[in-house]
Protein backbone atom coordinates (compact mmCIF):
# COMPACT_ATOMS: atom_id res chain seq x y z
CA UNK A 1 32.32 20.79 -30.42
CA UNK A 2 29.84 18.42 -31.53
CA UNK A 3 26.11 18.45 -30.28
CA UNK A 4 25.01 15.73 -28.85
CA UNK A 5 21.79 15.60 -30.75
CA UNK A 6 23.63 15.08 -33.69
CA UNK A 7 25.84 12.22 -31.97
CA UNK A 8 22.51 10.83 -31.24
CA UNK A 9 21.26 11.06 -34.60
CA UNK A 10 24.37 9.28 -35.69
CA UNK A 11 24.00 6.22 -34.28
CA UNK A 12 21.16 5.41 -35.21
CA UNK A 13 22.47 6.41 -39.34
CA UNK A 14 22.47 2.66 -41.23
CA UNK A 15 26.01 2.15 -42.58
CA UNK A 16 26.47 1.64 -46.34
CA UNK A 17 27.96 -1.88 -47.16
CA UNK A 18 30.99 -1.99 -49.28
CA UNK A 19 30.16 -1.90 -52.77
CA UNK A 20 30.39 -5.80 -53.88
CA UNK A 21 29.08 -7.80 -56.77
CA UNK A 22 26.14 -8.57 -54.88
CA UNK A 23 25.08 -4.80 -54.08
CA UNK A 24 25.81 -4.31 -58.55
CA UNK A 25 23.21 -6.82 -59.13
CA UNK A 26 20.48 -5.64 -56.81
CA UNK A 27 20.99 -2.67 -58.82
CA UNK A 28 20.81 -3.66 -61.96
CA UNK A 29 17.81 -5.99 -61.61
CA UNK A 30 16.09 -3.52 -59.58
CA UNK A 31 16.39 -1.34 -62.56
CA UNK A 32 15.78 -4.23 -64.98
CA UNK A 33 12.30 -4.58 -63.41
CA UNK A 34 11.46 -0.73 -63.36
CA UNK A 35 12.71 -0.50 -67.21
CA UNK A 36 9.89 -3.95 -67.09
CA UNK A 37 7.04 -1.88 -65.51
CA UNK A 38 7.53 1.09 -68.08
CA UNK A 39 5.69 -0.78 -70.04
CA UNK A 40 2.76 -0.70 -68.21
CA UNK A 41 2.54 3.21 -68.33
CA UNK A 42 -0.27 4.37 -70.31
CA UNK A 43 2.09 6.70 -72.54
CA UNK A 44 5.14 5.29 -73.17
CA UNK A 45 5.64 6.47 -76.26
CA UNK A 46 5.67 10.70 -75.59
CA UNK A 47 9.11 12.82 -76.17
CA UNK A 48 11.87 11.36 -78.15
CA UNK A 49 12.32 7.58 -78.31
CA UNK A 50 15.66 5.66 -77.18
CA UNK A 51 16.91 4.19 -80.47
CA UNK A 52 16.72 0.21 -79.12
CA UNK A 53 14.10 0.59 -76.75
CA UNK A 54 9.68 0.79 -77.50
CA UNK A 55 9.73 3.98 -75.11
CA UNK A 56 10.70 7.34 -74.42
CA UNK A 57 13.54 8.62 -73.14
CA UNK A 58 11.98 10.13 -70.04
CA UNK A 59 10.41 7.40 -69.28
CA UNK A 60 13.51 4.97 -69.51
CA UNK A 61 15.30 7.92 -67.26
CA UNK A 62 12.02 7.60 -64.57
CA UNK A 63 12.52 3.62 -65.15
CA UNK A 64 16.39 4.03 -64.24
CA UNK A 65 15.74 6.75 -61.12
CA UNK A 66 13.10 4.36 -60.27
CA UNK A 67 15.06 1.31 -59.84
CA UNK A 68 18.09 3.33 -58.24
CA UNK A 69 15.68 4.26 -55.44
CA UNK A 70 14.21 0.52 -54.99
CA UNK A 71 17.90 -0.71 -54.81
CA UNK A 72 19.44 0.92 -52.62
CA UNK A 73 16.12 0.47 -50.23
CA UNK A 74 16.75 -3.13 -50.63
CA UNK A 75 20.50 -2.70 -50.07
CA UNK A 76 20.05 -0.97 -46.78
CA UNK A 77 17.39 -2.96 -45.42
CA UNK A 78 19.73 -6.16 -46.62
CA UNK A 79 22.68 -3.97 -44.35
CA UNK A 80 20.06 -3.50 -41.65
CA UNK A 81 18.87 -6.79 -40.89
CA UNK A 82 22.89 -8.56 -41.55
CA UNK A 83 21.63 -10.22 -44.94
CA UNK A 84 24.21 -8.53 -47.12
């Protein structure tokens, strides 16, 4: 049997849109403008360096985390409020 606390917690969940083109390129600029503000770290430079990118890879891997967080914010609150 279910709890109802958890049924109540439930509802109030946001539901995940179908994955579209429009939810890819949130995504992908989200994490072309984190990759963008790497730049602006004061070390860019420290660990081993991606081979076509200025920076390291840790920081391109923060850059890429970073933007994955920011768009799928965006994505939900898009969900939430019917823009998406």
């Amino acid at each position: 049997m279910i709890s109802p606390t958890i049924l109540a917690v439930a509802s109030t969940v946001p539901v995940t849109p179908e994955w579209n083109q429009n939810v890819g390129i949130i995504i992908s600029v989200s994490c072309l403008v984190a990759l963008v503000l790497t730049f602006k770290i004061q070390k860019p430079q420290v660990g081993p360096k991606v081979p076509l990118l200025p920076i390291s890879i840790p920081a391109f891997i923060a850059a890429m985390c970073f933007g994955h967080l920011v768009g799928v914010g965006i994505v939900l609150g898009l969900t939430n409020i019917g823009g998406l």
